[in-house]
Protein backbone atom coordinates (compact mmCIF):
# COMPACT_ATOMS: atom_id res chain seq x y z
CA UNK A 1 0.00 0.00 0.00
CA UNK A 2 2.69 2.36 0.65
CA UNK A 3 4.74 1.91 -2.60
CA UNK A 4 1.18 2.50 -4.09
CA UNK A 5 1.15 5.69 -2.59
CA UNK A 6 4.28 6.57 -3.29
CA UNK A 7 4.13 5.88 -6.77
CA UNK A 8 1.06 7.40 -7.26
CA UNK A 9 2.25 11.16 -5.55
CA UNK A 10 5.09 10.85 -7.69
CA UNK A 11 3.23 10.32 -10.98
CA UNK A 12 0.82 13.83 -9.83
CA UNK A 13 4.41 15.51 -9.12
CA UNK A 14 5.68 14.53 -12.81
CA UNK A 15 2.25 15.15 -14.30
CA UNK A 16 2.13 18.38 -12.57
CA UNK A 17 5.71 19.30 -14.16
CA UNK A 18 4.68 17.94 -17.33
CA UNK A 19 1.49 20.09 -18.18
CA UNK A 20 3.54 23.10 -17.11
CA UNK A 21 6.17 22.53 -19.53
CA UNK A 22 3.60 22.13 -22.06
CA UNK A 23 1.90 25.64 -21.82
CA UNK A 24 5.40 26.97 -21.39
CA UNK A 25 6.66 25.36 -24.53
CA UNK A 26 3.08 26.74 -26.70
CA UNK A 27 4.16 30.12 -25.11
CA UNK A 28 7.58 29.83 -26.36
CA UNK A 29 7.18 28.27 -29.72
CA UNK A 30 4.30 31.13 -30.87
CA UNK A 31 5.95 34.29 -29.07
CA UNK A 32 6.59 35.86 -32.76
CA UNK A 33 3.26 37.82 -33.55
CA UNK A 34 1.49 36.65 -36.64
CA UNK A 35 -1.73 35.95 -37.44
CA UNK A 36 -1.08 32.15 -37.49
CA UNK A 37 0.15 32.35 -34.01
CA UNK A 38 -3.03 34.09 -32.80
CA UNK A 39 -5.13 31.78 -34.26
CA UNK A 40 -3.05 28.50 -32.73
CA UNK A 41 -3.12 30.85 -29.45
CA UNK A 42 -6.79 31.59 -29.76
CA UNK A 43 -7.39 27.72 -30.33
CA UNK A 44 -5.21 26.94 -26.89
CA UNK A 45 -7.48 29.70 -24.97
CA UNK A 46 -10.58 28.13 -26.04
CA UNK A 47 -12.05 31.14 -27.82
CA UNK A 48 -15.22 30.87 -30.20
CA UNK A 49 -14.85 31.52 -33.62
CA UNK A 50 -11.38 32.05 -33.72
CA UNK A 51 -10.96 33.19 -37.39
CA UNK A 52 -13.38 35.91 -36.88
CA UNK A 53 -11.29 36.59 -33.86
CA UNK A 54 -7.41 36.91 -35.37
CA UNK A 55 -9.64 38.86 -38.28
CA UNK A 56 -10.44 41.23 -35.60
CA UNK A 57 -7.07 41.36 -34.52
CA UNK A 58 -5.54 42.48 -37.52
CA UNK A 59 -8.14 45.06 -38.26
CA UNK A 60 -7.82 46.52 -34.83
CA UNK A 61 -4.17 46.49 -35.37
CA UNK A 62 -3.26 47.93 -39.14
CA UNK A 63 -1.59 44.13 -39.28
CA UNK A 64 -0.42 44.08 -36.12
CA UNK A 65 1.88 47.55 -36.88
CA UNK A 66 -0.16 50.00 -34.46
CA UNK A 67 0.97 51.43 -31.81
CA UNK A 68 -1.47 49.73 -29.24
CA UNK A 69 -0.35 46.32 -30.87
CA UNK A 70 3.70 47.25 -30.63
CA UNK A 71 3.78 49.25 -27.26
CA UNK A 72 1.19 47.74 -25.41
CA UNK A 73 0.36 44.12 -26.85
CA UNK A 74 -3.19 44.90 -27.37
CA UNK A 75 -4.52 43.32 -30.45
CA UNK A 76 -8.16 44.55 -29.89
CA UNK A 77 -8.01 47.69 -28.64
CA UNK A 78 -9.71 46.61 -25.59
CA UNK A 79 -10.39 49.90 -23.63
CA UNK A 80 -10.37 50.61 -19.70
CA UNK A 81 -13.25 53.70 -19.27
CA UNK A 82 -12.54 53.49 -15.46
CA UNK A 83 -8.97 54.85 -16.28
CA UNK A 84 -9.86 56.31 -19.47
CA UNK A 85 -7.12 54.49 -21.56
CA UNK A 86 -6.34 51.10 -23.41
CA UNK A 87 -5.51 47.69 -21.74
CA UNK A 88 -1.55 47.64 -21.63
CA UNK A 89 -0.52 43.70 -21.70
CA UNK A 90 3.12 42.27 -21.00
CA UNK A 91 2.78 39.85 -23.62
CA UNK A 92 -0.01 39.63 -27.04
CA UNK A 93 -1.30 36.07 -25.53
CA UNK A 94 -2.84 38.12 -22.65
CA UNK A 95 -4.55 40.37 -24.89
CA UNK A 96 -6.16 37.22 -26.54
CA UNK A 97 -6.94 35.91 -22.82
CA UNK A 98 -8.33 39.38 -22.18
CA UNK A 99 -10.65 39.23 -24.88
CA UNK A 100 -12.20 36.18 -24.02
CA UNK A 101 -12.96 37.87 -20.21
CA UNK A 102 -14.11 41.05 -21.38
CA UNK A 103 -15.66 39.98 -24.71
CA UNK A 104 -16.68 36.41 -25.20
CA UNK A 105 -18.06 35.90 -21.81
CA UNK A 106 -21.23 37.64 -23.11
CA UNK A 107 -22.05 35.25 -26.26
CA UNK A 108 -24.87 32.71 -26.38
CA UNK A 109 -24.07 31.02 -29.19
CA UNK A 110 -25.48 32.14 -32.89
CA UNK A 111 -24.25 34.48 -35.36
CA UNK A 112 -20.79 35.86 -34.25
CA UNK A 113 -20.82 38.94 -36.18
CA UNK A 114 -24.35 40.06 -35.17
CA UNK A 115 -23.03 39.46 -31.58
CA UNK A 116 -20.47 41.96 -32.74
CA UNK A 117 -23.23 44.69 -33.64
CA UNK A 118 -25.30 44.29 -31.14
CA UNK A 119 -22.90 44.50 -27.62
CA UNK A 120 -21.60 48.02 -30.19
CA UNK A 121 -17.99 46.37 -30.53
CA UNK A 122 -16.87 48.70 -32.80
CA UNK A 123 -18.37 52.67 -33.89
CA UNK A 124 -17.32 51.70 -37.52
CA UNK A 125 -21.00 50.90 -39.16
CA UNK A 126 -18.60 48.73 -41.62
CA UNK A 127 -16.89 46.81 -38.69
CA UNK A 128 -18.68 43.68 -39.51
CA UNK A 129 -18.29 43.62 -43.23
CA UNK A 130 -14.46 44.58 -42.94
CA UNK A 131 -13.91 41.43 -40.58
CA UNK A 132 -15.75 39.83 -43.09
CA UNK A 133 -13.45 40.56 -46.24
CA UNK A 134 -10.24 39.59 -44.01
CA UNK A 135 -11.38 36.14 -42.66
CA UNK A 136 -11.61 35.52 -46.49
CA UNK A 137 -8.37 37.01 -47.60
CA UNK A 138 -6.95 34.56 -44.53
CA UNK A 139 -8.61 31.38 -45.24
């Protein structure tokens, strides 16, 4: 019974080790930001409709050249009104992880893009449409 024991802590130690070296190692191998990366890193998250999501991303971002994106890692332009200024992330994964909190927590299920519209995403009237034309131009 006691080897049993034994054995069996040990296996929860290495398994323990083992899932943290994997979500180190995704980390690692997708820390250059391109749209392929945020769409394996959106996958890993868990996000819904992850093409319409990385589409987002580089519309928010000018292809991830603006200064939001460079400076302060946020690919959505996810806004604080309490302090009156963008989200500022230490790394672009926790942008993506920040848009699933502050966005994605609120859809049901259905039509992504009329989700979109109707929580007012965007001011653009041609948000939508322009998410549209680049999860084509990506696929």
């Amino acid at each position: 019974m006691r080897k049993i024991i034994i054995i069996f802590t040990l296996s929860l130690i290495t398994l323990s080790f083992f899932n943290t070296d994997i979500a180190r190692a995704v980390d690692e191998n997708y820390t250059q930001l391109t749209y392929e990366n945020v769409y394996r890193m959106c996958i890993y998250y868990g996000l819904e409709h992850p093409e319409i999501v990385v589409a987002q991303s580089i519309l928010e971002t000018g292809h991830y050249k603006s200064s939001q994106c460079i400076n302060n890692n946020n690919l959505f332009g996810l806004y604080d009104s309490n302090a009156n200024k963008y989200f500022e992330f230490s790394h672009w994964t926790k942008s993506i992880m920040a848009y699933k909190d502050m966005v994605q927590y609120r859809y049901e299920g259905g039509d992504y893009y009329k989700f979109l519209n109707n929580i007012g995403y965007a001011t653009d009237v041609k948000y939508t449409k322009k998410v549209k034309d680049i999860v084509k131009n990506i696929e």
